[in-house]
N, C-alpha and C. Protein backbone atom coordinates (compact mmCIF):
# COMPACT_ATOMS: atom_id res chain seq x y z
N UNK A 1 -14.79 -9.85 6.89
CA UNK A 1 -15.59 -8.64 7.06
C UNK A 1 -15.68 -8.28 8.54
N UNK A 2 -16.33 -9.20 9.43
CA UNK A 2 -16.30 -8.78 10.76
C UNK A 2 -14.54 -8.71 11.24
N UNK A 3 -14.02 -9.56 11.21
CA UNK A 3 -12.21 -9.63 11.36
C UNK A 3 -12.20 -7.95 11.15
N UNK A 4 -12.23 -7.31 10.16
CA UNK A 4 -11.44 -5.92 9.77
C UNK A 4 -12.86 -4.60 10.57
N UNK A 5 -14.17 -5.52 11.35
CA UNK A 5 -14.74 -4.34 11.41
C UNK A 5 -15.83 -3.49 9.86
N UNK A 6 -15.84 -4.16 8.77
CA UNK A 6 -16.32 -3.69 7.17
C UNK A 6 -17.98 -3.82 7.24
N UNK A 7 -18.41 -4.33 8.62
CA UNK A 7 -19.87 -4.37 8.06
C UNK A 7 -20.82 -2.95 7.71
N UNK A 8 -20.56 -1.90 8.06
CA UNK A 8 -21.04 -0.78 8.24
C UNK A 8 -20.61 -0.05 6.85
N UNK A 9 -19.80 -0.66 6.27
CA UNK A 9 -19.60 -0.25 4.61
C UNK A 9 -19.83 -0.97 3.94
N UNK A 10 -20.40 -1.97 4.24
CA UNK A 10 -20.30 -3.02 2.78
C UNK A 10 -21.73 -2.61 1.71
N UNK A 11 -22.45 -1.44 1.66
CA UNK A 11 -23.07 -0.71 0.91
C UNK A 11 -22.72 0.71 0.59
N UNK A 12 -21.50 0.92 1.01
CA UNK A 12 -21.36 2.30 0.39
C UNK A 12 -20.55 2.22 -1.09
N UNK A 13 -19.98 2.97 -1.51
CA UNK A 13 -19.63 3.34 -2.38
C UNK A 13 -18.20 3.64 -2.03
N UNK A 14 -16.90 2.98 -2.85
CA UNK A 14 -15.95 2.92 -2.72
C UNK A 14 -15.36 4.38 -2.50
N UNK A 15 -15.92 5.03 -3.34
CA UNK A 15 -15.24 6.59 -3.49
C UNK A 15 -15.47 7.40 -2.08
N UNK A 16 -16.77 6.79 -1.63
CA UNK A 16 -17.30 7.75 -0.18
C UNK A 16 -16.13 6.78 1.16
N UNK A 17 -15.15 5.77 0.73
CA UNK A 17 -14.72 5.71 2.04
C UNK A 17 -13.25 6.20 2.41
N UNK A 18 -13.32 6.43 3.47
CA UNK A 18 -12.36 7.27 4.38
C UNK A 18 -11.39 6.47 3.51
N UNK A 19 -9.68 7.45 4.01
CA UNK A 19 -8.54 6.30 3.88
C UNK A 19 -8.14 5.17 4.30
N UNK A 20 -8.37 5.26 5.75
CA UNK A 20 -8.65 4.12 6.74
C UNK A 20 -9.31 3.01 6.52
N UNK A 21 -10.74 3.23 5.71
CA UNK A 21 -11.59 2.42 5.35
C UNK A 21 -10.98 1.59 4.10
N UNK A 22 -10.42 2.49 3.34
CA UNK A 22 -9.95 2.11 2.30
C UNK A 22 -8.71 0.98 2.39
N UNK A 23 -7.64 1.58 3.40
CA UNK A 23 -6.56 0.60 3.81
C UNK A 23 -7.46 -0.96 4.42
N UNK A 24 -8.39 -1.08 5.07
CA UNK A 24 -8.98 -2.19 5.73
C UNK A 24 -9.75 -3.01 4.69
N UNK A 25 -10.14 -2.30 3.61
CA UNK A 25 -10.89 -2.70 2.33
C UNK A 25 -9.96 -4.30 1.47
N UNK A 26 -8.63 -3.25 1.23
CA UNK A 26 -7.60 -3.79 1.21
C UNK A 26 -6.93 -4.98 1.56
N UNK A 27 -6.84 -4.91 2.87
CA UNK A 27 -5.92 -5.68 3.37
C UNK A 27 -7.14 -7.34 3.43
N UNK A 28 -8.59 -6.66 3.63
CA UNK A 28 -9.41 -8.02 3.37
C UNK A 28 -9.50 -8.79 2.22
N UNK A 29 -9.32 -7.70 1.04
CA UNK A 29 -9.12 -8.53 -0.33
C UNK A 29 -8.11 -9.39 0.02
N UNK A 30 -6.61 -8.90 0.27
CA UNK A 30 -5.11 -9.59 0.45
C UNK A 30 -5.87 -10.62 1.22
N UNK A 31 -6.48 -10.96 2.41
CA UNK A 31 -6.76 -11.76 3.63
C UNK A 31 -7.51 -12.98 2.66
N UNK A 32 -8.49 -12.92 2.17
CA UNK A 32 -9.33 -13.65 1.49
C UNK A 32 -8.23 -14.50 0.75
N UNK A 33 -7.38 -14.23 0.16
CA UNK A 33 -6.47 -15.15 -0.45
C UNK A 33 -5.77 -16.01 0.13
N UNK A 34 -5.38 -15.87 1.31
CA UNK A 34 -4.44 -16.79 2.43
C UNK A 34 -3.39 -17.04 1.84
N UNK A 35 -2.35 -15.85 1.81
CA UNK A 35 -1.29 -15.87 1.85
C UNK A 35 -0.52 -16.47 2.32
N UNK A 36 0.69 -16.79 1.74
CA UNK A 36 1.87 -17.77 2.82
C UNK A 36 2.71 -16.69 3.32
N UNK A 37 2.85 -15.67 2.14
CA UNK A 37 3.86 -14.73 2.40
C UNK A 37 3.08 -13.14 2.00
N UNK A 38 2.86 -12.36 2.96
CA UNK A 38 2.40 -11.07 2.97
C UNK A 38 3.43 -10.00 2.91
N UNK A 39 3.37 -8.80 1.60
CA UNK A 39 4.13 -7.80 2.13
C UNK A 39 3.26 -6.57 1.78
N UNK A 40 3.49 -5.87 2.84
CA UNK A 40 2.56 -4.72 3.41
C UNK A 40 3.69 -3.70 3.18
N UNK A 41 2.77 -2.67 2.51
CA UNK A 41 3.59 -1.21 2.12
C UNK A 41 2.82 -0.46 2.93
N UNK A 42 3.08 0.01 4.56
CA UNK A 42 2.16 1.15 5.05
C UNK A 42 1.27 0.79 5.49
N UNK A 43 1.31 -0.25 6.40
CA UNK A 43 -0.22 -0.87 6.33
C UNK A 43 -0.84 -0.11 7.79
N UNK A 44 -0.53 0.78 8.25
CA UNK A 44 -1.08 1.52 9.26
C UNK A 44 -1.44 2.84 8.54
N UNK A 45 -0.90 3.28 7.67
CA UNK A 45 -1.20 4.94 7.21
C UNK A 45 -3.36 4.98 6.80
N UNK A 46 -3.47 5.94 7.55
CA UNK A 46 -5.08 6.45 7.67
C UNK A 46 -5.65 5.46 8.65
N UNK A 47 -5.24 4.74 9.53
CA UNK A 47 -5.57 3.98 10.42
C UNK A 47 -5.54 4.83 11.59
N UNK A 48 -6.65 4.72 12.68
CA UNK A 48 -6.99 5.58 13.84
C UNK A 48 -6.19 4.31 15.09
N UNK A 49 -5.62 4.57 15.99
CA UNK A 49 -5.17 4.36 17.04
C UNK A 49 -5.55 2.98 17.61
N UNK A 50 -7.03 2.82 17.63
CA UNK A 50 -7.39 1.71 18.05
C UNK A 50 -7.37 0.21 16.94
N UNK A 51 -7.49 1.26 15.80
CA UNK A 51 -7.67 0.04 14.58
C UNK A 51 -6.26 -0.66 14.73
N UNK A 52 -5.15 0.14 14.97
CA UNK A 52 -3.85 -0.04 14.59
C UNK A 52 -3.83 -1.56 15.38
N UNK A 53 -4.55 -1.45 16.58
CA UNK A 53 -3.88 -2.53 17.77
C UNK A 53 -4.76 -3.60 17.25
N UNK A 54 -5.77 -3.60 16.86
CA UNK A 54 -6.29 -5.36 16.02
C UNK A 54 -5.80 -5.25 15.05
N UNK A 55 -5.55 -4.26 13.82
CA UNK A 55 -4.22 -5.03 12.73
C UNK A 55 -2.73 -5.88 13.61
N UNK A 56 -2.03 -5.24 14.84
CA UNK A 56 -1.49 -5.78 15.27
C UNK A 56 -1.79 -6.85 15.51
N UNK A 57 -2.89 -7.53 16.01
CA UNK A 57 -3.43 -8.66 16.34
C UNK A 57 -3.44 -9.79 15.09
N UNK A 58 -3.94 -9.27 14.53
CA UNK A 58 -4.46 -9.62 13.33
C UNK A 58 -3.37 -10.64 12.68
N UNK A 59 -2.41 -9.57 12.66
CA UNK A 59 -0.81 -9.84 11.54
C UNK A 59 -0.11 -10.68 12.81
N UNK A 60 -0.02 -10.57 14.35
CA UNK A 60 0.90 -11.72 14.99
C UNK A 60 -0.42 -13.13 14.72
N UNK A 61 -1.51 -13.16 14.54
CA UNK A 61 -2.16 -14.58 14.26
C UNK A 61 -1.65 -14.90 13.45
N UNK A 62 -1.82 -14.06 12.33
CA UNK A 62 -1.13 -14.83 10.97
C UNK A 62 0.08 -15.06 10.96
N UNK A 63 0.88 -14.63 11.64
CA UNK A 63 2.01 -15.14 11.83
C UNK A 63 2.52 -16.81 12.53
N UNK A 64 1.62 -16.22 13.67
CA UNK A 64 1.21 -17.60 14.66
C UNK A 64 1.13 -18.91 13.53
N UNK A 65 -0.12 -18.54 12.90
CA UNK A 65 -0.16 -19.41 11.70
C UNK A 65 0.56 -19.93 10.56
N UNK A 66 1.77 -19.12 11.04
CA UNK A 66 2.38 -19.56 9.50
C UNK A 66 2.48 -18.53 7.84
N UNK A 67 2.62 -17.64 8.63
CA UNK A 67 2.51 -16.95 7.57
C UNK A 67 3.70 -15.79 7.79
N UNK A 68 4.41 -15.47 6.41
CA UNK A 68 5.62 -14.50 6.79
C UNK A 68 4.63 -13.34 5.92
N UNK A 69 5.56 -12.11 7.21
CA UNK A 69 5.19 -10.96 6.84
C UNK A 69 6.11 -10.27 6.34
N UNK A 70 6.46 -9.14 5.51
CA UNK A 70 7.50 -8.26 5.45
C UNK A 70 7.01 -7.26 5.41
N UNK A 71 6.81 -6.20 6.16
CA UNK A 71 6.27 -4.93 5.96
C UNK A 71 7.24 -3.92 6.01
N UNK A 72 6.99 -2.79 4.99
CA UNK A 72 7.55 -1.27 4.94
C UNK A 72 6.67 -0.33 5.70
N UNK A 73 7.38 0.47 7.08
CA UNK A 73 6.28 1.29 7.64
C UNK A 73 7.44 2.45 7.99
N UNK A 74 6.71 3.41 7.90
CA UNK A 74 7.20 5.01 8.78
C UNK A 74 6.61 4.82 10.13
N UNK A 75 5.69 3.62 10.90
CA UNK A 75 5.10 3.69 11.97
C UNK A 75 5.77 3.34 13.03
N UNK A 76 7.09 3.79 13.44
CA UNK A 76 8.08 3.41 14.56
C UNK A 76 7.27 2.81 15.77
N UNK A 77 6.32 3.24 16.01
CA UNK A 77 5.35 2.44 17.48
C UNK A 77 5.15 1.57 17.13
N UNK A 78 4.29 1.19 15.49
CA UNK A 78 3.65 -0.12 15.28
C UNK A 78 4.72 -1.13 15.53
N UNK A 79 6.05 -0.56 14.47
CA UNK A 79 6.95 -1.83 14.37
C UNK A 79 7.63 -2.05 15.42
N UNK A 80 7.41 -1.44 16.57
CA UNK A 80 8.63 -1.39 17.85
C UNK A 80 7.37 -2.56 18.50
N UNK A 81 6.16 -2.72 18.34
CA UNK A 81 5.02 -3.28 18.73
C UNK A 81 4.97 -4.49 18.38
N UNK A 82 5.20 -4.62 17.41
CA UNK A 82 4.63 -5.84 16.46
C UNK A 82 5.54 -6.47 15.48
N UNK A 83 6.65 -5.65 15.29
CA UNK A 83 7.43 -6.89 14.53
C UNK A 83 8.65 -7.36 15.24
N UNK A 84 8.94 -9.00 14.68
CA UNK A 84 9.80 -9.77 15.50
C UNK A 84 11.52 -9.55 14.72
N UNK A 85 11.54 -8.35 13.66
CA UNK A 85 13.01 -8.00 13.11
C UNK A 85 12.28 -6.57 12.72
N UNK A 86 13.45 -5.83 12.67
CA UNK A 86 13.41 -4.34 12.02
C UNK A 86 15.16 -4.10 11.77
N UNK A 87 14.34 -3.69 10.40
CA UNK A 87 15.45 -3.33 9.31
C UNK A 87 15.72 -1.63 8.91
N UNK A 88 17.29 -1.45 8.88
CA UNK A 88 16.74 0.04 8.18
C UNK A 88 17.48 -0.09 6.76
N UNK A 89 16.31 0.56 6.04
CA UNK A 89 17.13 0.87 4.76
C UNK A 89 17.47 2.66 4.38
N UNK A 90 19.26 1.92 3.82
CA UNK A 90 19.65 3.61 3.20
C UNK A 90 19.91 3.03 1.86
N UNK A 91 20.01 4.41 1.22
CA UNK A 91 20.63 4.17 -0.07
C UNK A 91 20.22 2.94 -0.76
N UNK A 92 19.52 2.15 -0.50
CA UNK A 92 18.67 1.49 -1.46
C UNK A 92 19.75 -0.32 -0.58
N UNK A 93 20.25 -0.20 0.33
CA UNK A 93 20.88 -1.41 1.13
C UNK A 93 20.43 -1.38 2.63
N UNK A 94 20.33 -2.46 3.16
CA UNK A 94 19.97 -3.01 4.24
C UNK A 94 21.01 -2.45 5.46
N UNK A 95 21.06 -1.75 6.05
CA UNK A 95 22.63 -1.34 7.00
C UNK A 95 22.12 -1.99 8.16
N UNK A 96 20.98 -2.21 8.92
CA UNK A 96 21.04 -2.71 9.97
C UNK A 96 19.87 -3.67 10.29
N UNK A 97 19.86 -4.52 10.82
CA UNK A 97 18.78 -5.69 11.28
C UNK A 97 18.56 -6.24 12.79
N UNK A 98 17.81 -6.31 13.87
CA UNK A 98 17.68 -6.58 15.07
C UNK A 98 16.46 -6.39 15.52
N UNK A 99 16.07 -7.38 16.33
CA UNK A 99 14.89 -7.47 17.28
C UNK A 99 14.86 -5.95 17.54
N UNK A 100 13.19 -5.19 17.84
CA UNK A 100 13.13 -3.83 17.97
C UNK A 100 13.21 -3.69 19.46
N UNK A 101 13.40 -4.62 19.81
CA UNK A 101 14.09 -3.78 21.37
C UNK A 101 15.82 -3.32 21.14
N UNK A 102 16.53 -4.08 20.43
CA UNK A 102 17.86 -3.86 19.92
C UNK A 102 18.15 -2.51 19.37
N UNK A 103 16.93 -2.77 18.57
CA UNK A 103 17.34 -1.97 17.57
C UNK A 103 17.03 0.05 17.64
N UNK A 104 15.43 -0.06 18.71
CA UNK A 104 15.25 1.22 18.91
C UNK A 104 15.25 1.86 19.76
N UNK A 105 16.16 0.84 21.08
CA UNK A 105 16.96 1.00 22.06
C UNK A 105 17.81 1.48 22.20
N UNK A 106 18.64 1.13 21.16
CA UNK A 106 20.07 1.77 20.74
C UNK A 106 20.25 2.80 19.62
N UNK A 107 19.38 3.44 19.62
CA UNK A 107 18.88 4.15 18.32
C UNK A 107 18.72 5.39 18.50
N UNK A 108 19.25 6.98 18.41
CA UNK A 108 18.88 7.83 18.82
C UNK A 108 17.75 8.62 18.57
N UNK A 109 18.17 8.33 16.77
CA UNK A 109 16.93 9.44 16.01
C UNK A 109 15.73 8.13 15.56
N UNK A 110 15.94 6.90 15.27
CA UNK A 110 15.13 5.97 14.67
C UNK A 110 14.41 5.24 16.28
N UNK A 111 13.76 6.08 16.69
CA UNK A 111 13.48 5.39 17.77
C UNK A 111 12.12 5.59 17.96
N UNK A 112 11.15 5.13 19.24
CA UNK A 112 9.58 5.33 19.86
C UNK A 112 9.68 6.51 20.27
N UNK A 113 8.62 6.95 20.78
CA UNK A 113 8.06 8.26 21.54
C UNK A 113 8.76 7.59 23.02
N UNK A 114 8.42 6.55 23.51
CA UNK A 114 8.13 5.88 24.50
C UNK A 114 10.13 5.93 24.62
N UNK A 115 11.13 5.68 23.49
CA UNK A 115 12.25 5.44 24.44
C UNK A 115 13.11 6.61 24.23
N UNK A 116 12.28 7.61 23.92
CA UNK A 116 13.09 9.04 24.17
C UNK A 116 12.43 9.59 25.49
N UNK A 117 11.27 9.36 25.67
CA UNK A 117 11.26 9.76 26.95
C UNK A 117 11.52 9.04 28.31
N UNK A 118 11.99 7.74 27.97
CA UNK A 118 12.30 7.09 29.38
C UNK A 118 13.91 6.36 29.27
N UNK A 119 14.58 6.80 28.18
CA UNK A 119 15.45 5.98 28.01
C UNK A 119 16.53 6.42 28.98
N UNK A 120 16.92 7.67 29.58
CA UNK A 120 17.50 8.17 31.05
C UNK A 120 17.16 7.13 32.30
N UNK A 121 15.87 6.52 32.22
CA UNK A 121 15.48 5.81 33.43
C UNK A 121 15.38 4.41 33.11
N UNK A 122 15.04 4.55 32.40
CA UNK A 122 14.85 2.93 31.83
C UNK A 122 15.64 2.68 30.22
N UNK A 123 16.77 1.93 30.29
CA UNK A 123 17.72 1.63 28.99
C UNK A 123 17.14 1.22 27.93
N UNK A 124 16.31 -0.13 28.28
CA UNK A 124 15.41 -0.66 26.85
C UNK A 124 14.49 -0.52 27.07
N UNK A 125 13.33 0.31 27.80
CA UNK A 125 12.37 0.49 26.95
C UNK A 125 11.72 1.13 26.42
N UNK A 126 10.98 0.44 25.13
CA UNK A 126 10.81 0.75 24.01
C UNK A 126 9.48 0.86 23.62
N UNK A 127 8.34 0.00 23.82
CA UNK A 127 7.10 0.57 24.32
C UNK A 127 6.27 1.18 25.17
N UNK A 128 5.08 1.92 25.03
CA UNK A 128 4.80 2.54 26.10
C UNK A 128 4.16 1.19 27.51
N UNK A 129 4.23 0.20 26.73
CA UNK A 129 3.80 -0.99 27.54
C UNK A 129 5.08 -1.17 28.57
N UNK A 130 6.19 -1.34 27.86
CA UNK A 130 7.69 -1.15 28.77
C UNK A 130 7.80 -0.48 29.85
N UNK A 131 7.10 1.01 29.54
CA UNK A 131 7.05 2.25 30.21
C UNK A 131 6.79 1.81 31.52
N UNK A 132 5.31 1.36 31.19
CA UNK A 132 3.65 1.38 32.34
C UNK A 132 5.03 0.28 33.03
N UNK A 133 5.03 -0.65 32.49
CA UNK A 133 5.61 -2.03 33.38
C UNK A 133 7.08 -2.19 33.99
N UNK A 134 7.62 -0.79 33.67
CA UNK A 134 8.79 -0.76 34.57
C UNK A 134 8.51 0.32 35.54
N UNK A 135 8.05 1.32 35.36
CA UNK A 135 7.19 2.03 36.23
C UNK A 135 6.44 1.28 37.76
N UNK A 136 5.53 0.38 37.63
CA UNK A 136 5.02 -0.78 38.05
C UNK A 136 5.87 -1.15 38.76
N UNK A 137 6.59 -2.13 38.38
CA UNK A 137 8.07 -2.91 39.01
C UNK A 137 8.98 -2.16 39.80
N UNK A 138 9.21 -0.70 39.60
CA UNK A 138 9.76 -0.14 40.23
C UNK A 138 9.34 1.17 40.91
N UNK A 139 7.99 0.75 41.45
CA UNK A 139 7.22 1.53 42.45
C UNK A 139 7.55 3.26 41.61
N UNK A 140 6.92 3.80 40.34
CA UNK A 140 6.96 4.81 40.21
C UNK A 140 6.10 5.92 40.29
């Protein structure tokens, strides 16, 4: 409950909570079980900006711990963030697999916000953390 932030709902009424609320509702039921192996369909959609970065947290502990994740996301930041493989699927097959610096580095249309706008100056990177820290390094 505190982990996901839920104390401030744990008297409302399921129907009155946001989507957001609803995704975090969720993922605490899944949590309570202690999974070995987690797979997440979307697990950022109705999530606000800041929530996103302690689910990030959240999911590299459990990882830390021992636990495999497989997640499906449209969230190109999250997964360029937080996962240690990214996959794309077409046509219902796997065509490509690589660490997301590999992968959305070299990537024109499947890529971050962060490496379309710096990828002229900077080749790999791929977060806006990349950004700030080559920026930094190279007096920008």
């Amino acid at each position: 409950i505190e982990m996901l932030n839920l104390e401030d709902i744990l008297k409302r009424h399921p129907y009155d909570l946001s989507g957001g609320e609803q995704q975090k509702v969720a993922m605490a039921k899944v949590l309570l079980l202690n999974p070995k192996i987690l797979l997440l369909d979307e697990p950022t959609k109705a999530l606000d900006s800041h929530f996103k970065i302690k689910l990030g947290n959240i999911l590299r502990d459990l990882v830390e711990r021992g636990t495999t994740i497989v997640m499906v996301s449209h969230d190109i930041e999250f997964c360029a963030e937080y996962s240690d493989q990214v996959s794309l699927i077409f046509n219902g097959s796997i065509i490509a697999t690589e660490s997301p610096r590999e992968f959305f580095s070299g990537n024109s249309f499947y890529t971050t916000g962060a490496n379309r706008m710096s990828r002229h100056v900077f080749e790999n990177a791929v977060t806006t953390e990349d950004v700030i820290q080559l920026c930094k390094i190279n007096h920008l």
